[in-house]
Every structure is written in C-alpha cells, then in structure tokens.
Protein backbone atom coordinates (compact mmCIF):
# COMPACT_ATOMS: atom_id res chain seq x y z
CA UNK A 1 -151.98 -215.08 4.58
CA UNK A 2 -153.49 -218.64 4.61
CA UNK A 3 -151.56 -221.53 3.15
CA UNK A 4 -153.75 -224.36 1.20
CA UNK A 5 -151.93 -228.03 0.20
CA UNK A 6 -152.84 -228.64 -3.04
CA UNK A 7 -152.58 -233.03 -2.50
CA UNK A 8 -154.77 -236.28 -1.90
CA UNK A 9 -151.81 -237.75 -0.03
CA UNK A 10 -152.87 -238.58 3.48
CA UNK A 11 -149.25 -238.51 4.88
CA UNK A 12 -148.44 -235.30 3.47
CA UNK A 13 -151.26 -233.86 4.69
CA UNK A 14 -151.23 -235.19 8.50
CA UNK A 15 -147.12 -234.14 8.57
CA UNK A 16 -147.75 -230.83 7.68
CA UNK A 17 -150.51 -230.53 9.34
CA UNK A 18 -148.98 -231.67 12.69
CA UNK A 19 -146.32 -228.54 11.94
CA UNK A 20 -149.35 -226.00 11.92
CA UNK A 21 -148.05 -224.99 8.52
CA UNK A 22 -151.48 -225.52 6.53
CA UNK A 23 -154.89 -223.80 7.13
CA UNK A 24 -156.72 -226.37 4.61
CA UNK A 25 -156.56 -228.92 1.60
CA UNK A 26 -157.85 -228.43 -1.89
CA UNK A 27 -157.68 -231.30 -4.22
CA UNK A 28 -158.88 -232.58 -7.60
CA UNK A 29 -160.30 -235.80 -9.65
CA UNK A 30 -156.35 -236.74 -11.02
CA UNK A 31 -154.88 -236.25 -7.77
CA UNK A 32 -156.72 -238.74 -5.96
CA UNK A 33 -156.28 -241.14 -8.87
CA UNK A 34 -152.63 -240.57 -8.20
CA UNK A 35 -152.25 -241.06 -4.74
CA UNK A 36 -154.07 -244.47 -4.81
C-alpha cells in the first residue's frame, strides 16, 4: 500500500515526509490558492 498527501502545504509535506510516512504528493488548483 502506498500513501499519497493530498496538500500544497510545504510544512506538512517536509514533516511527514521526514517520518517516511508518504510515498508522494498530489495536489490541485484550490489547494495551492489556499496555502498561499
């Protein structure tokens, strides 16, 4: 089983990253617009 972060936050992504708990990022349009 692969786990996928659905965000655009940059600090969410790095933390869990630095766990080995993700295997990739998928994003969209609206949540980059909300993360800034």
């Amino acid at each position: 089983m692969k786990f996928f972060v659905d965000t655009a936050n940059v600090d969410e992504i790095r933390e869990l990253e630095s766990y080995g708990l993700i295997d990739g990022v998928t994003t969209n349009p609206s949540l980059i617009k909300k993360s800034g």
